[in-house]
Protein backbone atom coordinates (compact mmCIF):
# COMPACT_ATOMS: atom_id res chain seq x y z
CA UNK A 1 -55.14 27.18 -46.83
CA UNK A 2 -53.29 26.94 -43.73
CA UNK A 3 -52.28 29.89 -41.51
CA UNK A 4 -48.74 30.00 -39.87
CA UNK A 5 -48.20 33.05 -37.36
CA UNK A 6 -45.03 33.32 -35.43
CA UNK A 7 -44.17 33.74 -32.02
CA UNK A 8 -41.12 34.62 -30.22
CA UNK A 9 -40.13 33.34 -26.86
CA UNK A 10 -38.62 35.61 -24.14
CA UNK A 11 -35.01 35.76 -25.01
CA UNK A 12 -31.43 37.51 -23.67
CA UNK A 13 -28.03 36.48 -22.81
CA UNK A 14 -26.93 34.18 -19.89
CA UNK A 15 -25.91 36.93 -18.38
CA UNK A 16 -28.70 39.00 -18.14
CA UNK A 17 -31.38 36.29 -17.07
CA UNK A 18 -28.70 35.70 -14.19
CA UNK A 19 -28.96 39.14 -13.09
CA UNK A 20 -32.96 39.79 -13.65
CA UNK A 21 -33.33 36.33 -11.88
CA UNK A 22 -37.32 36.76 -13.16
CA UNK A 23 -39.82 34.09 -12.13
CA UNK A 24 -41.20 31.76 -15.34
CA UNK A 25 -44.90 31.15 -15.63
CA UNK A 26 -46.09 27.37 -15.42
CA UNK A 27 -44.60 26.01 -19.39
CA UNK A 28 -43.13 29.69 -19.98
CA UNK A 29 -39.98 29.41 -22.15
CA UNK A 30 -37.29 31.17 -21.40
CA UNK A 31 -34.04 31.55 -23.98
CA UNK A 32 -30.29 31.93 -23.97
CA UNK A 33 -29.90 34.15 -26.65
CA UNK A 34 -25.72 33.59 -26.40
CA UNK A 35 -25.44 29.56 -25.12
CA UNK A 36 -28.39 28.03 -27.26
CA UNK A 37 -29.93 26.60 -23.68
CA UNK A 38 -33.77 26.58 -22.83
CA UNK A 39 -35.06 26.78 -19.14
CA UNK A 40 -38.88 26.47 -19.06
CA UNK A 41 -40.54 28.15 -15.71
CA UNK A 42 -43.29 26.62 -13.11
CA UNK A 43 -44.89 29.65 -11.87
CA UNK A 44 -42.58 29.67 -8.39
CA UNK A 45 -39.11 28.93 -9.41
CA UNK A 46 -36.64 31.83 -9.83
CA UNK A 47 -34.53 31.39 -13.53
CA UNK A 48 -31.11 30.92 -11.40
CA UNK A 49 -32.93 27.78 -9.68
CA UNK A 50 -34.63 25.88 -12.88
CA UNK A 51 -32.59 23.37 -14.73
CA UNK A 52 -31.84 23.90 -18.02
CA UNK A 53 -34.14 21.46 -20.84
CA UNK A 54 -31.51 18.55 -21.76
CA UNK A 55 -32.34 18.80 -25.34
CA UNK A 56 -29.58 19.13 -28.22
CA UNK A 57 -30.67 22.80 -29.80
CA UNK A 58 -28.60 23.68 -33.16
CA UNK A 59 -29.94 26.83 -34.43
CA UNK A 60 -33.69 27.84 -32.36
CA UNK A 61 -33.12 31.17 -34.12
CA UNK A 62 -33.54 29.60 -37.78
CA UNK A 63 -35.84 27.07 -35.82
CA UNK A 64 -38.25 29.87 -35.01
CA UNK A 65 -38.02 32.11 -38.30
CA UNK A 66 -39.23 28.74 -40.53
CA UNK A 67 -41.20 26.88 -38.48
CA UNK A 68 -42.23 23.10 -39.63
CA UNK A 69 -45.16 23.20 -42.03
CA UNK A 70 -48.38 21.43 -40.96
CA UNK A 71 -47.47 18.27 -42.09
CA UNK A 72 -44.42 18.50 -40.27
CA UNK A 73 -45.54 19.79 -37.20
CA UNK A 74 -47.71 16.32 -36.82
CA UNK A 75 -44.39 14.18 -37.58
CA UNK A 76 -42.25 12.84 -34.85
CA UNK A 77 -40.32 15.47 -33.37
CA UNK A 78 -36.39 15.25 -34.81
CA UNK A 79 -33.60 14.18 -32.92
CA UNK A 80 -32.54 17.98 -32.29
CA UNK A 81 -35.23 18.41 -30.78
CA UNK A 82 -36.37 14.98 -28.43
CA UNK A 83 -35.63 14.48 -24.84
CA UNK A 84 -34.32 11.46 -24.37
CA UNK A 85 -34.93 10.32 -21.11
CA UNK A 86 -32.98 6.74 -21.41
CA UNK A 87 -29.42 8.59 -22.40
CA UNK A 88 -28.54 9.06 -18.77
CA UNK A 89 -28.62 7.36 -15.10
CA UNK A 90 -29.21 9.26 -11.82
CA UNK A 91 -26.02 10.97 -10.45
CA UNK A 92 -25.76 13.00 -7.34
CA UNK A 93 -24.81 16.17 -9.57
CA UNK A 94 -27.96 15.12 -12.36
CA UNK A 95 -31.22 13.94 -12.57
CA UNK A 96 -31.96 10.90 -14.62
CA UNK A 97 -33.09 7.00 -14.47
CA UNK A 98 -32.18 5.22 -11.15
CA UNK A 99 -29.40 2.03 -12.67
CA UNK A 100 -30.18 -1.65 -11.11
CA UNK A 101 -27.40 -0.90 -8.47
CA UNK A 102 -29.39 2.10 -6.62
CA UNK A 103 -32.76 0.17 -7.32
CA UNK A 104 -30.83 -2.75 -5.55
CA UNK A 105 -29.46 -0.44 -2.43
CA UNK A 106 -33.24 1.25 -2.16
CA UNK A 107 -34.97 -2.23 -1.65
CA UNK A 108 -32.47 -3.21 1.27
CA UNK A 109 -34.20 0.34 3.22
CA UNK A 110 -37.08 -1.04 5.14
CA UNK A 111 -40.39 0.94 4.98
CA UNK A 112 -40.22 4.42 6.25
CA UNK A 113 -36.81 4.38 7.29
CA UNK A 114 -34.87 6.43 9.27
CA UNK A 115 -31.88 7.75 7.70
CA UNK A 116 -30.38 8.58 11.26
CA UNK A 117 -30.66 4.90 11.97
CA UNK A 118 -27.04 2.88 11.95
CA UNK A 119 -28.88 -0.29 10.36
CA UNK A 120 -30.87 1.39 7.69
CA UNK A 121 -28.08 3.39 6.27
CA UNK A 122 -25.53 0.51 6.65
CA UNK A 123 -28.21 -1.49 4.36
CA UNK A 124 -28.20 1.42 2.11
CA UNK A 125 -24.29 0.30 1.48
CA UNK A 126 -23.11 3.74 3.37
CA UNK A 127 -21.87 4.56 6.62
CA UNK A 128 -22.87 6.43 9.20
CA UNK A 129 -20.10 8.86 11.98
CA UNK A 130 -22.08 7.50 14.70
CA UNK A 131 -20.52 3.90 14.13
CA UNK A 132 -17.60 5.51 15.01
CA UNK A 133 -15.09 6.21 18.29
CA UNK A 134 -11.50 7.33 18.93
CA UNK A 135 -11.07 3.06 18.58
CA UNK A 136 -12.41 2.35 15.61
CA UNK A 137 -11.78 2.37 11.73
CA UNK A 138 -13.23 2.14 8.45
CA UNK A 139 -11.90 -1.23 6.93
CA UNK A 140 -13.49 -4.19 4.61
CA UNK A 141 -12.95 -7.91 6.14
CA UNK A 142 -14.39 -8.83 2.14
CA UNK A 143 -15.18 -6.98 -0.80
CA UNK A 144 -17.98 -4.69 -0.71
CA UNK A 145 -18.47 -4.81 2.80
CA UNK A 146 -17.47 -1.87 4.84
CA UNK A 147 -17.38 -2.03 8.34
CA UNK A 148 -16.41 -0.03 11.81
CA UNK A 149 -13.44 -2.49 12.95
CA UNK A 150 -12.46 -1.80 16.66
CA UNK A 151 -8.85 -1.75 17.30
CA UNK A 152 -7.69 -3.58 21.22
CA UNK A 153 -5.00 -2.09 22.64
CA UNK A 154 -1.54 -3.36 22.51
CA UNK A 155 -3.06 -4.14 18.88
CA UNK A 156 -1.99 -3.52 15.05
CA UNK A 157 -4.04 -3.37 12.08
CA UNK A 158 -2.36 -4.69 8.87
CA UNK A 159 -2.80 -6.76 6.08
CA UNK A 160 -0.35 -9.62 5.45
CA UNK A 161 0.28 -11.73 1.97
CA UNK A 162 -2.33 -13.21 0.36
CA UNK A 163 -4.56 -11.84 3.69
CA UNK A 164 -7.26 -9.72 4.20
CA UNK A 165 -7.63 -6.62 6.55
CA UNK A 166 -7.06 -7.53 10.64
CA UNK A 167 -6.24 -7.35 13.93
CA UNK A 168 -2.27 -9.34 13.23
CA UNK A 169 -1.11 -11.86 15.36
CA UNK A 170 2.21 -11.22 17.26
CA UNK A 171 3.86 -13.56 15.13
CA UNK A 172 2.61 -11.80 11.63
CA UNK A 173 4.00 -8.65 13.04
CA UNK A 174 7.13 -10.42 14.08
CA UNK A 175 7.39 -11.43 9.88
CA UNK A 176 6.34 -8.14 8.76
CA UNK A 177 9.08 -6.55 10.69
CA UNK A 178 11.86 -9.00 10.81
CA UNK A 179 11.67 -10.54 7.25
CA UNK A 180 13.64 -7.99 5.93
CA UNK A 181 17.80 -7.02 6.70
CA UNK A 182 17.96 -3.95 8.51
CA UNK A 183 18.85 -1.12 6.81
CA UNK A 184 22.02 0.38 6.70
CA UNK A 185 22.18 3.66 9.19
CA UNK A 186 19.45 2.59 11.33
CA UNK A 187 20.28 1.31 14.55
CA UNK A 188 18.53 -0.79 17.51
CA UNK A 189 17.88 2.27 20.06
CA UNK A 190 18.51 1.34 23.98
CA UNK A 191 16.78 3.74 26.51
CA UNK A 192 20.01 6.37 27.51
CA UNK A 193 19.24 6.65 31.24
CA UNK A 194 16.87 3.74 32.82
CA UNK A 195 14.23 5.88 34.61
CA UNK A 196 13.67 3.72 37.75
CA UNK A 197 14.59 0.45 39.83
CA UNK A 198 13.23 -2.51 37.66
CA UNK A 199 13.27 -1.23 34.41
CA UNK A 200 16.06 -2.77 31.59
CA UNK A 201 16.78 -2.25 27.90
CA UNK A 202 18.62 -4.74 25.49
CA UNK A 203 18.42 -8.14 24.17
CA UNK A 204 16.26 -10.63 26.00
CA UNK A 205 15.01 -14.87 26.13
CA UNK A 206 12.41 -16.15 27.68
CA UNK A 207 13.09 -19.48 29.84
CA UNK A 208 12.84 -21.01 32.94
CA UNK A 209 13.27 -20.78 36.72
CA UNK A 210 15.74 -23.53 38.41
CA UNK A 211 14.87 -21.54 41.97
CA UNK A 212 13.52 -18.74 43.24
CA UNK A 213 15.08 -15.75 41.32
CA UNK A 214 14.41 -11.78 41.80
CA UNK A 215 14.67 -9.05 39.44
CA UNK A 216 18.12 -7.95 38.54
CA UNK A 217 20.02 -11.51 40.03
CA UNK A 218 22.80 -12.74 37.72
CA UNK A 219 21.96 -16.50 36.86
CA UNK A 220 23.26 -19.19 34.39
CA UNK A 221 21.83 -21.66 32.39
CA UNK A 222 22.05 -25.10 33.87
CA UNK A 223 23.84 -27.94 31.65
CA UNK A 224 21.66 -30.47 32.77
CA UNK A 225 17.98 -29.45 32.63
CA UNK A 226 18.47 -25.74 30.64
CA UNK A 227 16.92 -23.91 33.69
CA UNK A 228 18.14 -20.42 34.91
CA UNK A 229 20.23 -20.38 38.58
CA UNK A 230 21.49 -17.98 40.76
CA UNK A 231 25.24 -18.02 39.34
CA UNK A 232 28.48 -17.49 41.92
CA UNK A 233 31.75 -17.63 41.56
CA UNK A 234 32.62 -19.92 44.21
CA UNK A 235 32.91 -22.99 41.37
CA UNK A 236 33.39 -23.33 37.51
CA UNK A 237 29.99 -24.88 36.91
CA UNK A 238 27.84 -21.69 38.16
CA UNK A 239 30.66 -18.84 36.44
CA UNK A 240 31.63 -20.03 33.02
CA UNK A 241 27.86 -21.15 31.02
CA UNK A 242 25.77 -19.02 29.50
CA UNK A 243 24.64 -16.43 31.87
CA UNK A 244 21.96 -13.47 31.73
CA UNK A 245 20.16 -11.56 34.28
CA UNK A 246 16.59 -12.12 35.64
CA UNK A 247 14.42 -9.11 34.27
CA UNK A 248 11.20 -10.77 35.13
CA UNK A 249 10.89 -12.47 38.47
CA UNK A 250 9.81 -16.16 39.50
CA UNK A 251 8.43 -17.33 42.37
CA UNK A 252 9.83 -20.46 42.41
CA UNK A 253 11.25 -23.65 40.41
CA UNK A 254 9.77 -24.50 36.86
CA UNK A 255 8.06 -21.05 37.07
CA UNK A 256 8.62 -19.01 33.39
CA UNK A 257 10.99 -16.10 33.40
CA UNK A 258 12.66 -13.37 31.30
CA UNK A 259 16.55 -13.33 31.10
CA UNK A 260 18.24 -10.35 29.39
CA UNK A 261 21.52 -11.38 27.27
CA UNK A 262 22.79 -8.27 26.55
CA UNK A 263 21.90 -4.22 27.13
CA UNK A 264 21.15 -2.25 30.55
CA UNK A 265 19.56 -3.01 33.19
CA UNK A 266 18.71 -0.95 36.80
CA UNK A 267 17.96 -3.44 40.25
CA UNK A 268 18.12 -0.94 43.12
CA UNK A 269 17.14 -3.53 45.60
CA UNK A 270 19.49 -5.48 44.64
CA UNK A 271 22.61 -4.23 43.23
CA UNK A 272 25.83 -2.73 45.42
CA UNK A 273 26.34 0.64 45.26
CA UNK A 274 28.54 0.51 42.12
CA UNK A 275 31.40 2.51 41.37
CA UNK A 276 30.61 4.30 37.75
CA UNK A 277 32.41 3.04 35.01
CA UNK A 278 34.14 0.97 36.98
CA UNK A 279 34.01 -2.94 35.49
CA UNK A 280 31.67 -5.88 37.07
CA UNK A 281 31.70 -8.99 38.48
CA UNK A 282 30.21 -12.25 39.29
CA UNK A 283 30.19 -12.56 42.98
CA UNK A 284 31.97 -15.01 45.05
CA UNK A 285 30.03 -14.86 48.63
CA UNK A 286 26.64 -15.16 47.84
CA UNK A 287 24.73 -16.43 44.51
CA UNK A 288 22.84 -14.16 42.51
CA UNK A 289 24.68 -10.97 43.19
CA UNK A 290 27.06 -8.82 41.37
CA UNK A 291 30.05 -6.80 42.57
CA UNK A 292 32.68 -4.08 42.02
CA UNK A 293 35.50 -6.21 43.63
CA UNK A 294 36.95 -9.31 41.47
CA UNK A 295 37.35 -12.25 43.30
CA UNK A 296 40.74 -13.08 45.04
CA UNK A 297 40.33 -16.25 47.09
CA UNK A 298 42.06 -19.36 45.36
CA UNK A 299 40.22 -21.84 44.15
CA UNK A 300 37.13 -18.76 43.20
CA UNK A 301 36.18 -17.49 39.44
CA UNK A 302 36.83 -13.98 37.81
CA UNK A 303 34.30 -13.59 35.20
CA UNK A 304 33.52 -9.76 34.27
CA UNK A 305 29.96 -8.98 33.03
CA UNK A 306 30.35 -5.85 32.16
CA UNK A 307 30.63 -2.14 33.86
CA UNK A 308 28.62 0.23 35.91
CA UNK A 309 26.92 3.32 34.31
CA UNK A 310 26.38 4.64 37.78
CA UNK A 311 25.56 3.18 41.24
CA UNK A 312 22.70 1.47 40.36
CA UNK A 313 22.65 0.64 36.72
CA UNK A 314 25.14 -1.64 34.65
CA UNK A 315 25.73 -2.38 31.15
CA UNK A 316 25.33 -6.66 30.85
CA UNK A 317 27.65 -7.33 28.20
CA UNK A 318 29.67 -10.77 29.85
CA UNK A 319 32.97 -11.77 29.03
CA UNK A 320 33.27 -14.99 27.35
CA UNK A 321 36.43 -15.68 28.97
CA UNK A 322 37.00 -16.54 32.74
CA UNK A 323 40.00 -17.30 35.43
CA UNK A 324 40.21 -19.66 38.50
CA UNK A 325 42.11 -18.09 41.12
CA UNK A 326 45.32 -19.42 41.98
């Protein structure tokens, strides 16, 4: 007849293994008298540093006053009691079987890799800070590949409709930003005080050059070949079209230029000294230039362009109505 001893395994709360910390023998058992959880030792590890034994435990204490008679003990093991090693996948928090994806990442990592190498890790599907400087970001040109994307200057990263992430053309920013009304309360911002000769603030269009024009000359747009010239007010034809003033200098005929159309603009080197506030004009002895004093010769043009803001800056704002001298 069969003989059945018992045994007991070394047992106490949660708490008090925590505190005693003890060091397991190679297959020792240790038990949570108060949590139902098993920890079995390996001769070196402390109890606070061995994982506990994923197995589903109902009742050990009942388990261990009627253990399973021979017949039983030879049986397969019940589900209460089996590991199952296939219920989980590898996590960075648990151990467990590695899924196809990791397997998949692990055979792009050459043999013997170095994990402080750029190309290794960036096969590995992560990144690494050293693919990284003050002009650079993290950003995806397709799915599933992350990349360092270095930003130019003068340059803005966006993503436009039905687009991927990139460097946007000046005319995708242009629709981003103008596709939309502007919003009530928010205004178009000029510059208050124009911090040096050559600098300007308003409304401007490109164009180009009938003659040789300098920053800060008051021109008009020729009827016959659309070409900026030096306006005066010695005849109709160079006071009354559509004038502007050069904000970005040409050299010469047919060269490209800047004209601003409205806002403020600062030529020291080439305005008067201009009385503040006081209003401006086209002038009538020599082209290009502007003046505090309103023509008064018969036969000349009065066309006001605006007014001073102080003896070297105006605000460009033209009348659209002008008088011939009588």
């Amino acid at each position: 007849m069969a003989e059945y001893r018992k045994w007991l395994f070394r047992r106490d709360t949660a708490a008090n293994w925590t505190s005693a910390d003890p060091t397991l023998m190679s297959g020792e058992m240790g038990f949570e008298t108060d949590t139902n959880k098993i920890k079995i030792g390996n001769g070196t590890t402390a109890w606070t540093a061995l994982d506990y034994v994923e197995a589903v435990v109902t009742d050990i204490d009942a388990y261990l006053e009627n253990p399973p008679t021979e017949d039983e003990a030879h049986k397969t093991v019940t589900s209460e009691w089996a590991f199952d090693h296939n219920a989980r996948d590898a996590t960075s928090a648990v151990q467990g079987h590695a899924t196809a994806t990791q397997i998949t990442k692990l055979d792009g990592i050459e043999a013997s890799a170095d994990v402080t190498d750029a190309t290794n890790v960036d096969a590995a599907g992560a990144v690494m800070e050293a693919d990284y400087n003050a002009n650079t970001i993290l950003a995806a040109t397709s799915d599933d590949t992350p990349a360092a994307l270095t930003v130019g200057e003068q340059t803005v990263v966006g993503r436009i409709t039905g687009g991927n992430i990139a460097a946007l053309s000046v005319s995708e920013i242009q629709t981003l930003v103008l596709s939309v009304s502007l919003p009530e309360n928010v205004a178009i911002i000029l510059d208050p005080a124009l911090s040096a000769d050559g600098k300007y603030s308003g409304m401007v269009e490109a164009g180009t050059a009938g003659a040789t024009l300098a920053f800060g000359e008051v021109v008009y747009q020729a009827v016959a070949d659309d070409r900026w010239e030096k306006a005066q007010a010695d005849a109709e034809a160079t006071t009354k079209p559509k004038i502007g003033i050069c904000v970005s200098a040409a050299a010469s005929d047919g060269d490209p230029t800047v004209i601003l159309l409205v806002g403020k603009v600062r030529a020291d080197a080439i305005f008067p000294t201009f009385t503040k506030y006081a209003p401006v004009f086209i002038s009538e002895a020599t082209a290009g230039l502007l003046t505090n004093t309103a023509p008064s010769t018969t036969g000349q043009f009065v066309r006001c362009i605006g007014q001073a803001i102080s003896a070297d800056e105006i605000w460009f704002n033209p009348d659209n109505a002008w008088i011939e001298v009588a």
